[in-house]
Protein backbone atom coordinates (compact mmCIF):
# COMPACT_ATOMS: atom_id res chain seq x y z
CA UNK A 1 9.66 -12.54 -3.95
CA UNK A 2 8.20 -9.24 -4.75
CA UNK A 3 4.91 -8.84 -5.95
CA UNK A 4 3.54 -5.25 -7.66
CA UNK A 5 5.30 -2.23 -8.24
CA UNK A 6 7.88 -0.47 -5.93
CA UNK A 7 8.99 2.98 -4.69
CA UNK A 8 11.79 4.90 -3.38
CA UNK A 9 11.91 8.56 -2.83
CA UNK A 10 10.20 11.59 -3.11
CA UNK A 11 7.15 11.45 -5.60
CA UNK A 12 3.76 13.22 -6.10
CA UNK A 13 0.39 12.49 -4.67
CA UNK A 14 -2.77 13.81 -6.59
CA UNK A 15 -5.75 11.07 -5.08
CA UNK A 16 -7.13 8.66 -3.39
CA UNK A 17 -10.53 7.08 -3.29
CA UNK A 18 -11.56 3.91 -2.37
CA UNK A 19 -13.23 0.96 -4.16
CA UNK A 20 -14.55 -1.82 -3.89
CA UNK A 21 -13.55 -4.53 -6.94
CA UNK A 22 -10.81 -2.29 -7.03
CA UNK A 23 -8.49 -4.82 -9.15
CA UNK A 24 -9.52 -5.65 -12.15
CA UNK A 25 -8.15 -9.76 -11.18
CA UNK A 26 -10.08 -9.57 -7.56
CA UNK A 27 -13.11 -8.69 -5.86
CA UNK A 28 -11.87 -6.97 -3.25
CA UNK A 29 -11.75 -3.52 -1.40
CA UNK A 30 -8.89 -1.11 -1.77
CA UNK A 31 -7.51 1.92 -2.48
CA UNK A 32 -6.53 3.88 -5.68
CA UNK A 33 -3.69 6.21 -5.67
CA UNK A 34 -2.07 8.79 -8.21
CA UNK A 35 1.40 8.45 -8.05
CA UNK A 36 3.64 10.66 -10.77
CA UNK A 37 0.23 10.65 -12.83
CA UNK A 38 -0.25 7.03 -13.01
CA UNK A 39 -2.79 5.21 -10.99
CA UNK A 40 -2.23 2.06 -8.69
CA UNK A 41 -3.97 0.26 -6.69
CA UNK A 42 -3.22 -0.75 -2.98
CA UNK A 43 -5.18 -4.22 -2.34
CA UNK A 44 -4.75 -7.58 -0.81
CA UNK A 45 -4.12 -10.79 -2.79
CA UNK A 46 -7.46 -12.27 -2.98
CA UNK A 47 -6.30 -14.99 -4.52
CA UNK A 48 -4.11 -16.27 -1.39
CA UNK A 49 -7.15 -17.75 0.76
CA UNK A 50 -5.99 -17.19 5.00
CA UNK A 51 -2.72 -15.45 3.76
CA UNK A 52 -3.20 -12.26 2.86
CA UNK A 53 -0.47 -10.12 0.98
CA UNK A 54 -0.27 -6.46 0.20
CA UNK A 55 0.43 -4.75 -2.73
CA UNK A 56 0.77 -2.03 -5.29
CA UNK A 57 -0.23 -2.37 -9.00
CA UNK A 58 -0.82 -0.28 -11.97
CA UNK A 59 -4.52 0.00 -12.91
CA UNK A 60 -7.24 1.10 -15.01
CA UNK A 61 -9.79 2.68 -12.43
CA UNK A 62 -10.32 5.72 -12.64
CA UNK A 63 -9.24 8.25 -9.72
CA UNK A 64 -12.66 9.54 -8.38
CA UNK A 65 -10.86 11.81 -5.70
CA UNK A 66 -8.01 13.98 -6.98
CA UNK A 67 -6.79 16.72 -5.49
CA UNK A 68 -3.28 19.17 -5.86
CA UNK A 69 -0.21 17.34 -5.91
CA UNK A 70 1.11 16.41 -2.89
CA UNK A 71 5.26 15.80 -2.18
CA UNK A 72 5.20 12.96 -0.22
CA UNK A 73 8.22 10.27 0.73
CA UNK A 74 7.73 6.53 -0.46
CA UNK A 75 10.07 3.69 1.17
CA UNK A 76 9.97 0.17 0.76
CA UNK A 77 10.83 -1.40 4.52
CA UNK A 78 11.77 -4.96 5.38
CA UNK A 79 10.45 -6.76 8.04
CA UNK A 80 12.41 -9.65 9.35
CA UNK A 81 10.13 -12.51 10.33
CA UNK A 82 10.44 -16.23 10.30
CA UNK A 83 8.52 -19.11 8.62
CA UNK A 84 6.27 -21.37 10.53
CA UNK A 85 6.26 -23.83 7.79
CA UNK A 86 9.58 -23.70 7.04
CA UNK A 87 11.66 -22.08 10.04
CA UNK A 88 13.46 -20.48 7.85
CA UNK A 89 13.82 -16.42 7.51
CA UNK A 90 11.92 -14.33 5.26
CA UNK A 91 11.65 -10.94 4.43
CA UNK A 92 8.37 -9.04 4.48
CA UNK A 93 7.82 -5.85 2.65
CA UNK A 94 6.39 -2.46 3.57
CA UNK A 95 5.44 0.59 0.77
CA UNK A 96 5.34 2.69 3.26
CA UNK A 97 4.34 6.87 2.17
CA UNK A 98 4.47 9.63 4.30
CA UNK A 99 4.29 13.44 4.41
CA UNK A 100 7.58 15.69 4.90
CA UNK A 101 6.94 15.69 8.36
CA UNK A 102 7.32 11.82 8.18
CA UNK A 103 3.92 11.23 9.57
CA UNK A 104 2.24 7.96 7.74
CA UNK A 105 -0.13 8.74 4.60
CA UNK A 106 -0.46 5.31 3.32
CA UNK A 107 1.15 2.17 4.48
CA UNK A 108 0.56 -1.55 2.05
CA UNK A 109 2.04 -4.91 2.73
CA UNK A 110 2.90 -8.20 4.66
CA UNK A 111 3.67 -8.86 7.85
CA UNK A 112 4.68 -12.42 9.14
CA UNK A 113 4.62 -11.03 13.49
CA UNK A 114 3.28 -13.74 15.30
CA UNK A 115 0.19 -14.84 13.28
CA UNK A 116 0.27 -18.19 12.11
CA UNK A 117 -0.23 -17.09 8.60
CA UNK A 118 1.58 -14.11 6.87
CA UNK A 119 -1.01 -11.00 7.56
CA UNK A 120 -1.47 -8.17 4.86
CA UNK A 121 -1.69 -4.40 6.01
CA UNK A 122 -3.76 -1.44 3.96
CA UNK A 123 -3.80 1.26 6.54
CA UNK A 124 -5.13 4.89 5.45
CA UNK A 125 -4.92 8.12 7.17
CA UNK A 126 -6.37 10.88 5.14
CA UNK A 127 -5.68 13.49 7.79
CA UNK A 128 -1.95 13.06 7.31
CA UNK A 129 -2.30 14.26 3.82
CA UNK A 130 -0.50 17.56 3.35
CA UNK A 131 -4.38 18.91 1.97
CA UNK A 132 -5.68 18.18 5.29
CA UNK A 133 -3.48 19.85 7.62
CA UNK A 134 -5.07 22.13 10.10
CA UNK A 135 -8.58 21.46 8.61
């Protein structure tokens, strides 16, 4: 099942800021980004209890950090991993977006690994932005 909106390819960057309520449906902490123009958010489900699952959504917030556009590489990846519940296989999935160099910018989603529970990932790192380099 996918859940939010996905990318493939080369796109343009132009913010990020972080907030806290940042979906208009949760209470939570994440991230804003401007992708192409348009503004999503990168967040867990709140709404999933000890599961968490992570995301990309259009939204409304405003983009309180922009800066130059930015080429930058976003990928969807699967990770194989395998039901506790069930035993059965599922697939996890990675928005994954990175610099030319192919270092990670941004990195939202789920990963099953060894947890009992399904484990959502919002990892930053600013100093991979193209803006940043050598600063």
């Amino acid at each position: 099942m996918r859940i939010g909106t996905y990318f493939e390819g080369k796109h343009e960057l132009s913010g990020v800021c972080h907030y806290v309520n940042v979906s208009e449906d949760t209470d939570i902490e994440g991230y804003v980004l401007t992708i192409d123009g348009q503004n999503y958010c990168a967040i867990y489900d709140g709404y999933d209890g000890y599961r968490s699952y992570g995301r990309l959504h259009p939204t409304s917030k405003a983009q309180t950090n922009p800066f130059p556009k930015q080429v930058v590489s976003i990928h969807t990846e699967i990770v194989k991993g395998r039901d506790r519940d069930t035993w059965y296989d599922t697939d996890y999935e990675y928005i994954t977006i990175r610099n030319e160099q192919g270092e990670i910018i941004l990195r939202v989603g789920t990963d099953f690994s060894d947890a009992y529970y399904p484990i959502g990932h919002l990892d930053y790192y600013p100093q991979n932005l193209p803006i940043n380099k050598g600063k």
